[in-house]
Protein backbone atom coordinates (compact mmCIF):
# COMPACT_ATOMS: atom_id res chain seq x y z
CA UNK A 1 4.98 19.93 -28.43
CA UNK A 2 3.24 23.89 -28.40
CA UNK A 3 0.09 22.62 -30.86
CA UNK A 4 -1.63 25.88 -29.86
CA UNK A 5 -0.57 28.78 -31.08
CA UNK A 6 0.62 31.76 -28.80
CA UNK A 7 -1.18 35.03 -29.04
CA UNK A 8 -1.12 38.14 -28.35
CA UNK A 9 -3.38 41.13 -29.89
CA UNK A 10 -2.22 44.15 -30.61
CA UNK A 11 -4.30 47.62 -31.26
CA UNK A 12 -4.95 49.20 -34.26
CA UNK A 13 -2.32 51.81 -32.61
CA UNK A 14 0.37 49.59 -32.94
CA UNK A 15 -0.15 47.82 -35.64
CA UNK A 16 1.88 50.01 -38.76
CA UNK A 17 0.49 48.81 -42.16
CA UNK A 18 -2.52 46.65 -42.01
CA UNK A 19 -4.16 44.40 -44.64
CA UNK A 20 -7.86 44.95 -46.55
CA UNK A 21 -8.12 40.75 -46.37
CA UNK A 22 -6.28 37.47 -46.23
CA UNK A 23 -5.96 37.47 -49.72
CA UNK A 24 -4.00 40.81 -49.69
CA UNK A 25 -1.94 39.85 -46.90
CA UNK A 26 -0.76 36.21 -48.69
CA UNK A 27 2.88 37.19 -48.23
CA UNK A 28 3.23 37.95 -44.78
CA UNK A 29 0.90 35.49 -43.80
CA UNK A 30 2.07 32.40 -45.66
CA UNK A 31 5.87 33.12 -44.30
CA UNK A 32 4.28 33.30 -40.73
CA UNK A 33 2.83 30.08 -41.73
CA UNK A 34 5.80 28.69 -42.96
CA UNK A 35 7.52 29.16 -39.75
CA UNK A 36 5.15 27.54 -37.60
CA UNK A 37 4.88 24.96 -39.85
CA UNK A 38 8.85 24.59 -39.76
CA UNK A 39 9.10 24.66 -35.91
CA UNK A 40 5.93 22.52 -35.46
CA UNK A 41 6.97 19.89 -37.71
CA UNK A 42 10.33 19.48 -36.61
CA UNK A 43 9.17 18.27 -33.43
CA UNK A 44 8.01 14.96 -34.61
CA UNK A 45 10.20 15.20 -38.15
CA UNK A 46 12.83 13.24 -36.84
CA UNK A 47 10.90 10.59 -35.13
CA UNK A 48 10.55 8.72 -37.58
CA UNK A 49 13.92 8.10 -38.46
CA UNK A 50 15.45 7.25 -35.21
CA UNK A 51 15.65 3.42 -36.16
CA UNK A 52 17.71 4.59 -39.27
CA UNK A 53 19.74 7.31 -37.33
CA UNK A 54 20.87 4.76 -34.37
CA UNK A 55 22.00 2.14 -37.18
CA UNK A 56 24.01 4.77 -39.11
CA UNK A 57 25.42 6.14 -36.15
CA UNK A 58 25.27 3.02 -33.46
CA UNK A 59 23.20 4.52 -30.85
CA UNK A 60 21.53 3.12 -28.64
CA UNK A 61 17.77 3.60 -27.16
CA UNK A 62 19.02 6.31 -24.49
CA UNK A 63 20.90 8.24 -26.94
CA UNK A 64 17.87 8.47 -29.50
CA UNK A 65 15.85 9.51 -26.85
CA UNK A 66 18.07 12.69 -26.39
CA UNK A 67 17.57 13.15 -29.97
CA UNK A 68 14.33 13.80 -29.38
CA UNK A 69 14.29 15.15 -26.13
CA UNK A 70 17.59 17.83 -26.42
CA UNK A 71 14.99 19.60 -29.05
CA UNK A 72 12.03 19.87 -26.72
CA UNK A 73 14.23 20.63 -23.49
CA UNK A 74 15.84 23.47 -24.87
CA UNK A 75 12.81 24.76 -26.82
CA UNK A 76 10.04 24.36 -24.06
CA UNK A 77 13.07 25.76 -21.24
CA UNK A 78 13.62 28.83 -23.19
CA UNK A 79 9.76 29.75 -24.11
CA UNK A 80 9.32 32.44 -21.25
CA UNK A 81 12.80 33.71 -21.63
CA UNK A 82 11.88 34.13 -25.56
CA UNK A 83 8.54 36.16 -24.78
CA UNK A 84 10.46 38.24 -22.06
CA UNK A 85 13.20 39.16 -25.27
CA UNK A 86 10.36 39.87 -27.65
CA UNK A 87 8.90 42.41 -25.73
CA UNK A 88 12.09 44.28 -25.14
CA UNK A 89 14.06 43.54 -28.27
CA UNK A 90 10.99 43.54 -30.52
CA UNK A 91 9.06 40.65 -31.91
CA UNK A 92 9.71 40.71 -35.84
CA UNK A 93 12.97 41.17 -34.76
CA UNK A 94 13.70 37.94 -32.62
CA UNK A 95 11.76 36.04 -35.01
CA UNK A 96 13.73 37.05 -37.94
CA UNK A 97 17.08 36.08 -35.31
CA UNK A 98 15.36 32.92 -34.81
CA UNK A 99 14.98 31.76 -38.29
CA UNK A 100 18.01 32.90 -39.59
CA UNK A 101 19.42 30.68 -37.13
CA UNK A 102 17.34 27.51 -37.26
CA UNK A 103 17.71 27.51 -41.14
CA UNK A 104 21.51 27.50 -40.29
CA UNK A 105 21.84 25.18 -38.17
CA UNK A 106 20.02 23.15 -39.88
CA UNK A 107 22.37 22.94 -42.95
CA UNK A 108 25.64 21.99 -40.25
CA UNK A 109 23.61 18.19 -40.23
CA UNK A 110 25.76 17.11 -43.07
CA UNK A 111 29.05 17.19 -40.84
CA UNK A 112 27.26 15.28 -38.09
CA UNK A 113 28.80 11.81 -37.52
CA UNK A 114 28.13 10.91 -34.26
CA UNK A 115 25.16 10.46 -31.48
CA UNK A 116 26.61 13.40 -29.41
CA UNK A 117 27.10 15.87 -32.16
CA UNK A 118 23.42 15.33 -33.47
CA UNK A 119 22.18 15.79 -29.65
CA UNK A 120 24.08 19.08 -29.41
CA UNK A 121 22.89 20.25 -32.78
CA UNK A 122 19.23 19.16 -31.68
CA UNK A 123 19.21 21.35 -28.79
CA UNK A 124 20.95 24.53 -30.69
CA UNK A 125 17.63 24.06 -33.18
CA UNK A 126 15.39 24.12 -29.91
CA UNK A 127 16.97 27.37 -28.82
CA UNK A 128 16.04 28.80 -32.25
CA UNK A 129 12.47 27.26 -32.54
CA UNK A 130 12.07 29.20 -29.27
CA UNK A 131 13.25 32.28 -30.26
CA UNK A 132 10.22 31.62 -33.04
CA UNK A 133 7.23 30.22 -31.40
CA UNK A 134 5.82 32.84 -28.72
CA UNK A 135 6.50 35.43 -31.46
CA UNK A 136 4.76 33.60 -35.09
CA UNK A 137 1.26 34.00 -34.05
CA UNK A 138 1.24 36.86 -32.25
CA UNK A 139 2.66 38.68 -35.41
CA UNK A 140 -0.70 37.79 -37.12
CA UNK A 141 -2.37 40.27 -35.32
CA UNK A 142 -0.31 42.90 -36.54
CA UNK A 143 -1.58 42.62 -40.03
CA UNK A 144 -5.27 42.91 -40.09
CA UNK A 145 -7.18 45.97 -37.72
CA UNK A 146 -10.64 43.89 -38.51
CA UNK A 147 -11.41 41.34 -35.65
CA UNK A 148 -13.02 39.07 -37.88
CA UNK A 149 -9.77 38.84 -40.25
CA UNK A 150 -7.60 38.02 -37.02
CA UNK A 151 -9.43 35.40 -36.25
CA UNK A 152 -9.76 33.94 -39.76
CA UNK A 153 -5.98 34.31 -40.00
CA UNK A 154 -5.73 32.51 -36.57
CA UNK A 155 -7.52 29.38 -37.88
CA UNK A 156 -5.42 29.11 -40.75
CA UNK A 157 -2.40 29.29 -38.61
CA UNK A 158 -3.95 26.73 -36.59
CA UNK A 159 -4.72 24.56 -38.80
CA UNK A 160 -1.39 24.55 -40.24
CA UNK A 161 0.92 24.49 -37.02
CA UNK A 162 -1.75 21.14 -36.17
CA UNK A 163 -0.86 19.53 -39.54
CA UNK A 164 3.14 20.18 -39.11
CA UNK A 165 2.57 18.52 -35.50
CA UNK A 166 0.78 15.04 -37.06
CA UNK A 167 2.37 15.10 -40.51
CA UNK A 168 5.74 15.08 -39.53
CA UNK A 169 6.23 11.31 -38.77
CA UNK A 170 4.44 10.29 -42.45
CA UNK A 171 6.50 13.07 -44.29
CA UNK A 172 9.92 12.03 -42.25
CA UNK A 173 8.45 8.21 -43.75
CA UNK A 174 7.65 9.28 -47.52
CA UNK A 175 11.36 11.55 -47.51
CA UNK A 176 13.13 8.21 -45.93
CA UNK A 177 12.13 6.33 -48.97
CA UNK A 178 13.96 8.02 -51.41
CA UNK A 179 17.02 10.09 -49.56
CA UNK A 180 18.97 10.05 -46.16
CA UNK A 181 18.25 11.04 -42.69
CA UNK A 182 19.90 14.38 -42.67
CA UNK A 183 17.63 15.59 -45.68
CA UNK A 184 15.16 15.62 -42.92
CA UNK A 185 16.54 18.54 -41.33
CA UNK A 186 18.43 20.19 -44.83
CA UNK A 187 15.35 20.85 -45.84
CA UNK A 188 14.26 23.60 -43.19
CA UNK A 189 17.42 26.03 -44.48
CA UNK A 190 15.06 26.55 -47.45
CA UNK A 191 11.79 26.98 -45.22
CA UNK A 192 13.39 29.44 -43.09
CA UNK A 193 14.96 31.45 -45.75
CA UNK A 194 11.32 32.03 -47.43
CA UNK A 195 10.03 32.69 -44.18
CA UNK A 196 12.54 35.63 -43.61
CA UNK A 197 12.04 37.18 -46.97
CA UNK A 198 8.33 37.03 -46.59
CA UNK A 199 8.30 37.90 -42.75
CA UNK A 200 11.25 41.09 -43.78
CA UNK A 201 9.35 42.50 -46.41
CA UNK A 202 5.48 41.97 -45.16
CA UNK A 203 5.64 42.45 -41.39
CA UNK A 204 5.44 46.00 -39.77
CA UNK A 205 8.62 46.82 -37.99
CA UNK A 206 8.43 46.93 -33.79
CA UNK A 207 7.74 51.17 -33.06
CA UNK A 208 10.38 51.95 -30.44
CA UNK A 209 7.34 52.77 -27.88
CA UNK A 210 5.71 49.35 -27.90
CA UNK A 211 8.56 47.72 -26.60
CA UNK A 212 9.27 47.52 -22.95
CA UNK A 213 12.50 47.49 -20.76
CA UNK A 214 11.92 44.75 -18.60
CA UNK A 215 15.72 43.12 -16.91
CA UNK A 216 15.60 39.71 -18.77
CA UNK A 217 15.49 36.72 -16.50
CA UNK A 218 18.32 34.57 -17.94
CA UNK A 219 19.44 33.85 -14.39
CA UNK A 220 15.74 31.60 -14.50
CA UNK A 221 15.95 30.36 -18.02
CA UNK A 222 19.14 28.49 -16.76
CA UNK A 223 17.90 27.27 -13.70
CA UNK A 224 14.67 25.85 -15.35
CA UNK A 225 16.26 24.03 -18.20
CA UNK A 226 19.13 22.80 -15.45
CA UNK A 227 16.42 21.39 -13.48
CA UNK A 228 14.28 19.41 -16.40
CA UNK A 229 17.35 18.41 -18.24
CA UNK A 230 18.93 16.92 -14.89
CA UNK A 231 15.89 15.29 -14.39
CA UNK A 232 15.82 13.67 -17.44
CA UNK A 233 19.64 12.69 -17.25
CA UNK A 234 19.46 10.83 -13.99
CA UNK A 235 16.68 8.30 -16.05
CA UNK A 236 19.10 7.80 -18.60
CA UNK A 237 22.00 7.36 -16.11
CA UNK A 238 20.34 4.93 -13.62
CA UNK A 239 19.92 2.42 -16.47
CA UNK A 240 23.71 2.57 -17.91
CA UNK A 241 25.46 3.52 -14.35
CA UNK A 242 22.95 2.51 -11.62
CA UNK A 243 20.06 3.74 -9.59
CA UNK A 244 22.76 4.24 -6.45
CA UNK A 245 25.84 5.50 -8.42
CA UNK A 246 27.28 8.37 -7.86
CA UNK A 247 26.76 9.99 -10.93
CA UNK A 248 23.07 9.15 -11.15
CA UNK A 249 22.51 10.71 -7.11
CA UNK A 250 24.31 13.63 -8.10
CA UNK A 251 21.82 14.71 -11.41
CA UNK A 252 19.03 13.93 -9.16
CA UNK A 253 20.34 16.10 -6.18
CA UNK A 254 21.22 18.21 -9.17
CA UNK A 255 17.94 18.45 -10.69
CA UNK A 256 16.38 18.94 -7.08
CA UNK A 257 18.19 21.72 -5.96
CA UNK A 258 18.26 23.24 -9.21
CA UNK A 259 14.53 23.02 -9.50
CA UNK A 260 14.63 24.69 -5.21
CA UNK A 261 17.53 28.05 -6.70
CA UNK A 262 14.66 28.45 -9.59
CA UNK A 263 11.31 29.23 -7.30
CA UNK A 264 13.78 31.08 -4.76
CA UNK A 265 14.92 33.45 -7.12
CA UNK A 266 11.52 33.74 -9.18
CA UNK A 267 10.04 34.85 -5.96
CA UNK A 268 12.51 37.56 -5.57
CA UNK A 269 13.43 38.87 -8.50
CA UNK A 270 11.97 42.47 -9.73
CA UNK A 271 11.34 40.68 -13.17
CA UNK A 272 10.11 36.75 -12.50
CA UNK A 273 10.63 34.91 -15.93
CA UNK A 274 7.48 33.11 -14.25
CA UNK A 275 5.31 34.64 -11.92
CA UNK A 276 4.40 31.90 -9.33
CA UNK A 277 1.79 33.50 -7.07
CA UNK A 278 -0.22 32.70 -10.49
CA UNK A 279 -0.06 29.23 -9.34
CA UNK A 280 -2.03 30.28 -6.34
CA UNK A 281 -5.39 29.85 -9.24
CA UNK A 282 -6.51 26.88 -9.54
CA UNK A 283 -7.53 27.05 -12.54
CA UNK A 284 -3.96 28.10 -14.04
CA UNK A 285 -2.47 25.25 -12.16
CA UNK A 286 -4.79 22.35 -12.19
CA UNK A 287 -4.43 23.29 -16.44
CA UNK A 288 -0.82 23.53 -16.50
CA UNK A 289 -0.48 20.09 -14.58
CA UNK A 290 -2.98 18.57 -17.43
CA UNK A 291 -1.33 19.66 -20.16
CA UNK A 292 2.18 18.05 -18.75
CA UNK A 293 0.13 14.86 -18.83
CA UNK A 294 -1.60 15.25 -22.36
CA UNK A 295 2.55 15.65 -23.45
CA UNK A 296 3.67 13.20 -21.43
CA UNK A 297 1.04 10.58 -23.50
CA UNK A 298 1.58 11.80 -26.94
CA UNK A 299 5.59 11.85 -26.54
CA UNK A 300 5.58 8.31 -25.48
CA UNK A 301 3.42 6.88 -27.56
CA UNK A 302 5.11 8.24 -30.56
CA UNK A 303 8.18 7.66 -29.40
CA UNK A 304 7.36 4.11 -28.09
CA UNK A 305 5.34 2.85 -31.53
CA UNK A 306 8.40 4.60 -33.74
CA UNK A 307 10.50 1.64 -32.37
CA UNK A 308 7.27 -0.80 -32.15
CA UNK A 309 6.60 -0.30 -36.21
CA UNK A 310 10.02 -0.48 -37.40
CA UNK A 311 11.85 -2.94 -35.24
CA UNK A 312 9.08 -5.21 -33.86
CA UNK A 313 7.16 -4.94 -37.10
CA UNK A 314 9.85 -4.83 -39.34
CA UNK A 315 8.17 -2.02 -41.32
CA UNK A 316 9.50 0.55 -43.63
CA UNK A 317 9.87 3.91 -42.84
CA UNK A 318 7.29 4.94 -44.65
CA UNK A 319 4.73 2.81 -43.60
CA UNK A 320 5.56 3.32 -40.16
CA UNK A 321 4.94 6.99 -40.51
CA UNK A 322 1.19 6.10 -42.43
CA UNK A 323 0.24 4.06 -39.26
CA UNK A 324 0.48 7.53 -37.65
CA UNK A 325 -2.70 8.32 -39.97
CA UNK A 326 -5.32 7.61 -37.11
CA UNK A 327 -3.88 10.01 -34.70
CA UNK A 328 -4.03 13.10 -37.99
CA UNK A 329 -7.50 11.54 -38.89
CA UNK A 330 -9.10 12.09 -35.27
CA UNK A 331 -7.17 15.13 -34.53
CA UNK A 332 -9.41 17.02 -36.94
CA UNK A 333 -12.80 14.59 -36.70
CA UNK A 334 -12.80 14.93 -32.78
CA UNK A 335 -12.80 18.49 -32.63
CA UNK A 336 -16.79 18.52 -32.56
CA UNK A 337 -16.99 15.95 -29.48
CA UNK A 338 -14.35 18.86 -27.86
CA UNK A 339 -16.90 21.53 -28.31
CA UNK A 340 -19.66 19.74 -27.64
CA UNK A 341 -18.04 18.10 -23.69
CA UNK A 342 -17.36 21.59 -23.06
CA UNK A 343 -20.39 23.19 -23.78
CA UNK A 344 -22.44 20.27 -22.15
CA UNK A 345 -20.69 19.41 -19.34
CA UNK A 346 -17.89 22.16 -18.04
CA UNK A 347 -14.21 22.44 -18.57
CA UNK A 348 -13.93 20.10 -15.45
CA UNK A 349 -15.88 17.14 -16.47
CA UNK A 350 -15.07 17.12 -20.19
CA UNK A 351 -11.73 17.50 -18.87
CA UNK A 352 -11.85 14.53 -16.94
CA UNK A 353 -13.79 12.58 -19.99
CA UNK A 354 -10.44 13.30 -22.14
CA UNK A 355 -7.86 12.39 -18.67
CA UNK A 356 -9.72 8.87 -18.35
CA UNK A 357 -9.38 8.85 -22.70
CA UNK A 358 -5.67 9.04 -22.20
CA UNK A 359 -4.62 6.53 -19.54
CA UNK A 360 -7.39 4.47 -21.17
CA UNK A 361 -5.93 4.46 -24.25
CA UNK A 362 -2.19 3.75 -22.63
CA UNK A 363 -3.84 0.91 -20.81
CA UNK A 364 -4.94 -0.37 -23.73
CA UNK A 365 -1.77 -0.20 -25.60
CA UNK A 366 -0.16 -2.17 -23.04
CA UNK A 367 -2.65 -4.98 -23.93
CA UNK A 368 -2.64 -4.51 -27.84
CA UNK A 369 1.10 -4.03 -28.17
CA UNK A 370 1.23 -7.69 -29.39
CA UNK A 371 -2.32 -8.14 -30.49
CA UNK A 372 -1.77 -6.60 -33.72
CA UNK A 373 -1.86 -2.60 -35.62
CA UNK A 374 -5.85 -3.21 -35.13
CA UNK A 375 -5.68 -2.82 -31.28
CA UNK A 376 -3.07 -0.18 -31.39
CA UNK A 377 -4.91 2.10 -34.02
CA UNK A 378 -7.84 1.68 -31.83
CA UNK A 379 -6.03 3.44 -28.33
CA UNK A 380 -4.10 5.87 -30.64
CA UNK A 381 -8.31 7.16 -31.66
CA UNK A 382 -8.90 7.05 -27.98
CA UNK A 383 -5.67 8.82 -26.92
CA UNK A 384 -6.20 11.40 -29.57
CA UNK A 385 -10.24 12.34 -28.37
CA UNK A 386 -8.27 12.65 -25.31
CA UNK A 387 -5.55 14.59 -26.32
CA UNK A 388 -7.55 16.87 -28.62
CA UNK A 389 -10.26 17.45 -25.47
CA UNK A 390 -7.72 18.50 -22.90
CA UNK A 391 -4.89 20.64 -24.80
CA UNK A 392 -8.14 22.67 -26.26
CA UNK A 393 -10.21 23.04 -23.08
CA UNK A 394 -6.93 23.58 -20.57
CA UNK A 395 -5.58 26.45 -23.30
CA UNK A 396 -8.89 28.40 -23.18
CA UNK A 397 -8.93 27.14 -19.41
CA UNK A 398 -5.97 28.79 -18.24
CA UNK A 399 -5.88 32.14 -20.42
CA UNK A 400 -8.87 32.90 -19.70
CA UNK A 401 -8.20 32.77 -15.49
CA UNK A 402 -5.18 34.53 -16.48
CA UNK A 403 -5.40 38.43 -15.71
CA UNK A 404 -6.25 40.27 -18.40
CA UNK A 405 -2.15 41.82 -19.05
CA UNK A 406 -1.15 38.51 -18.88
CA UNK A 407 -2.62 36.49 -21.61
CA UNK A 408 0.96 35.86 -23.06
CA UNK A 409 2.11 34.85 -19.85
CA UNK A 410 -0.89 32.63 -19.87
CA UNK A 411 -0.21 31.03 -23.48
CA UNK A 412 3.97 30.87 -23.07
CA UNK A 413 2.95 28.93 -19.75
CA UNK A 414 0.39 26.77 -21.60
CA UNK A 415 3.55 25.93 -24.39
CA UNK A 416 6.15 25.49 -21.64
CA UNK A 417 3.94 22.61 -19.79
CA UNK A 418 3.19 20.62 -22.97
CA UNK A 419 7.45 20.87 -23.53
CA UNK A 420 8.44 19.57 -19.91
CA UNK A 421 6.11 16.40 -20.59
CA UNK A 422 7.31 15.66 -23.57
CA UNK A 423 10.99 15.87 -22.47
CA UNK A 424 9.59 13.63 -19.79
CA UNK A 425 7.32 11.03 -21.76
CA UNK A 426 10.59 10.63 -24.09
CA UNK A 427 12.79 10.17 -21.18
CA UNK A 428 10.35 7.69 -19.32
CA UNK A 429 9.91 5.24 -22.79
CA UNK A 430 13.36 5.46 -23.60
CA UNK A 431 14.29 4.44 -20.39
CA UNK A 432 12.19 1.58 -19.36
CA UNK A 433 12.57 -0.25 -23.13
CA UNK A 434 16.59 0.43 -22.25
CA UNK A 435 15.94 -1.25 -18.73
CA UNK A 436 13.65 -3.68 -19.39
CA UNK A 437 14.44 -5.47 -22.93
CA UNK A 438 18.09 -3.84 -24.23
CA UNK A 439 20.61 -0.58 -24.33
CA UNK A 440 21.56 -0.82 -28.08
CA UNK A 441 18.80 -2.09 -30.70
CA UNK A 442 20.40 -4.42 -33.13
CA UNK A 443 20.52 -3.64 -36.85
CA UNK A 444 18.56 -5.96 -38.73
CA UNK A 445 16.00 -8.00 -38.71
CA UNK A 446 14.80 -9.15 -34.79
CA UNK A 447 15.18 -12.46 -33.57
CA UNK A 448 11.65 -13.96 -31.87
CA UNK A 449 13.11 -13.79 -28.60
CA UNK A 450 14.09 -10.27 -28.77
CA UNK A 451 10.80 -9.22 -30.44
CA UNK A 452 8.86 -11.01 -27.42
CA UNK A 453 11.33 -9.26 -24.93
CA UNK A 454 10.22 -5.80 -26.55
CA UNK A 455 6.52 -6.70 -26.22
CA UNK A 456 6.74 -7.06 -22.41
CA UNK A 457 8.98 -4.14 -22.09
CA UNK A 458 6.44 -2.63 -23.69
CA UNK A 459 3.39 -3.98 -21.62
CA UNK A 460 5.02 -2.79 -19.07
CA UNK A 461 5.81 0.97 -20.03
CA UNK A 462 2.82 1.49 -20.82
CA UNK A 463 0.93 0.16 -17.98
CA UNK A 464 3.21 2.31 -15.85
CA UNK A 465 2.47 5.16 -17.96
CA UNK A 466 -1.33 5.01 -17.86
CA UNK A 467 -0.93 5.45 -14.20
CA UNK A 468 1.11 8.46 -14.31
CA UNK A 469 -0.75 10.13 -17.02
CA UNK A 470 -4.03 9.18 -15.06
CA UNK A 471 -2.97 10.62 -11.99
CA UNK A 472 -1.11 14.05 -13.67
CA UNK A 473 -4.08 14.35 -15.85
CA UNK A 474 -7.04 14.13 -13.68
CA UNK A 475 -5.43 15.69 -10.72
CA UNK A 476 -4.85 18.90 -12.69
CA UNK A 477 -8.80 18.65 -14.83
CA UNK A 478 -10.47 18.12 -10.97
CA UNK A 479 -9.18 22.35 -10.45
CA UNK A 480 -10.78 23.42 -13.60
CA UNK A 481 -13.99 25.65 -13.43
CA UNK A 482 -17.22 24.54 -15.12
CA UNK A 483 -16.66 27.35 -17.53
CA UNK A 484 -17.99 26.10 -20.95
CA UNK A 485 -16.21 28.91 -23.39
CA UNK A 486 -14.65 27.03 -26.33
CA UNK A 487 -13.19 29.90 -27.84
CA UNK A 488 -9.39 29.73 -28.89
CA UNK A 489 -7.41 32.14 -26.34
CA UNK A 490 -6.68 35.40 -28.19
């Protein structure tokens, strides 16, 4: 879920052809756009058509959840290993590898027929969207020399990588009403290929002397998504094999010792994929940690109220993805109350003001699951102030304590933490609804019993997810400085 964008400036030196303006620079800049947009957007696309994929394809609520979470596993795994290519392979480069890819892939959803084979495909789009997203943003600042046009170009890219994030579950809806699931993901082939043209013929080409020759770390790109997607696996498993089966020990011994090879080798190898003595800063760690729980809370929720809308509520697509309209609403309007915590208050305390927002809200979900859309548009507001509070002040938080040739180490970390929670906030909802009310959701309308089974599944999850987020999210905003910058890392 990478909502801010990663950056890195380049000098004038570097730069090849430059623009006058935006204006001039409309070509380059709307297919950088376009492919933010595209891998932003096809985070929460989908969402909103799990209900409709698990009838057509008779999944059940574990499955779906690897729907989601195969895309963000693979995508927030590979983020580091992505940057590391970039700088050796060049960036235009890998980003014109990445689309060409994703926009193929994407057309190979018509021959999908099964749970399995749309999991696998998932996960080959989140290796792609990887091989984009360190690289889109970064490219802006090699077309504009002026400072001032950067950063102009910057908040247009922000603005639109923001919108893909929010809009994707109301234009997955609107689409739903009027064609099938797998137009969803057809529809990025087109994106992509506009994207490349306009990215081939407006970019500047990588200079031979800007690139480095850094040893890339696959040996760590394995090991880290190894140890998040075992992780995830042994949820899923407990529920259909057992908490004490074999299989379910093993992915957790798995995911342990996986997760043990990973900081061993980081901490020897000549070229870390992840530098850990950076985790010796508070500051970089206690805003790392945050952001896992800021991911952890959106993922669920969205994941969780998906179901809620269209099976409990019996809603259409559609409308399901229109009742996401409070979270778009207050991502924008809370902006201002962002700026002004930090400014007044620190990056600690307003930190903590948007932690106690998100297991408040969460708490409050688990009460207004069955009081009606009133109480849960009310906690989504409150979970969004929260969300839009924390992923701001922890990205300025943790580039800034970053040293100053490592700002894109800073921002690929900052994307990578906001991935691993929501692999985990998927896995967690999926889960407990598959433990706690049923393992295959029924076509059709509910039955009363069912419907008042899903409520208290749902009391529950969420109840146990305030907690977590809580804890995660406050731990990690009580390192923070009281620095009060508010300006986006760049």
């Amino acid at each position: 879920m990478t909502t801010t964008p990663t950056t890195q400036p380049s000098s004038p030196s570097t730069t090849g052809h430059t623009y006058p303006s935006l204006r001039a620079a409309w070509i380059p800049l709307a297919a950088l756009c376009l492919a933010f947009f595209v891998e932003m957007v096809d985070n929460t696309l989908l969402s909103i058509a799990l209900p409709t994929i698990g009838r057509d394809l008779g999944s059940g609520t574990t499955a779906l959840q690897w729907v989601t979470g195969a895309y963000s596993l693979t995508f927030g795994g590979l983020l580091l290993t992505a940057g590391s290519m970039a700088d050796r392979l060049g960036r235009r480069r890998v980003l014109l590898v990445g689309l060409a890819v994703f926009g193929l892939l994407s057309l190979l959803v018509v021959f999908v027929s099964t749970a399995g084979e749309l999991i696998g495909l998932r996960a080959g789009l989140g290796i792609a969207a990887a091989a984009m997203a360190p690289i889109t943003n970064s490219l802006v600042f090699r077309l504009f020399e002026e400072k001032a046009l950067q950063m102009r170009a910057m908040t247009v890219m922000i603005v639109v990588g923001m919108s893909g994030f929010v809009l994707g579950p109301v234009l997955g809806g609107s689409a739903l009403a009027h064609v099938r699931w797998e137009w969803l993901l057809v529809v990025n082939a087109p994106i992509a290929l506009l994207a490349f043209i306009g990215v081939r013929l407006g970019v500047a080409a990588d200079r031979p002397e800007d690139l480095t020759h850094d040893v890339l770390d696959l040996p760590g790109a394995v090991l880290s998504v190894t140890t998040i997607g075992l992780a995830c696996y042994a949820l899923t498993s407990g529920v259909e094999h057992g908490w004490l089966s074999v299989v379910t020990l093993a992915s957790m011994l798995g995911s342990v010792a996986a997760l043990l090879a990973f900081i061993r080798h980081e901490r020897s190898s000549a070229s870390p994929m992840l530098d850990l003595t950076l985790f010796s800063n508070g500051t970089v760690r206690g805003a790392a940690i945050a952001q896992v729980g800021t991911s952890i809370a959106m993922a669920s929720v969205m994941f969780g109220l998906i179901l809620h809308f269209q099976y409990a509520y019996g809603w259409s697509p559609m409308r399901a993805g229109l009742a996401n309209l409070p979270i778009i609403v207050t991502m924008i309007a809370a902006t201002p109350l962002s700026e002004w915590l930090a400014t007044r208050f620190g990056h600690r305390i307003a930190c903590l003001v948007g932690a106690a927002c998100l297991a408040g809200s969460l708490a409050g979900l688990s009460w207004g699951v069955d009081h009606g859309y009133g109480a849960i548009a009310a906690s989504m507001v409150v979970m969004t102030i929260g969300l839009r509070t924390v992923m701001t002040i922890c990205a300025v938080a943790l580039v800034d304590a970053m040293p100053a040739n490592r700002t894109s180490i800073g921002t690929a970390l900052n994307d990578t933490a906001q991935e691993v929670g929501t692999s985990i906030g998927t896995a967690v909802v999926g889960t407990m609804i598959a433990a706690l009310v049923t393992t295959r959701l029924p076509a059709g309308t509910w039955s009363s019993a069912l419907v008042a089974s899903f409520f208290h599944g749902e009391r529950i999850t969420y109840a146990v997810l305030a907690v977590i987020v809580g804890i995660i999210a406050v731990g990690g905003a009580l390192t923070l400085s009281s620095s009060r910058s508010i300006e986006e890392p760049h």
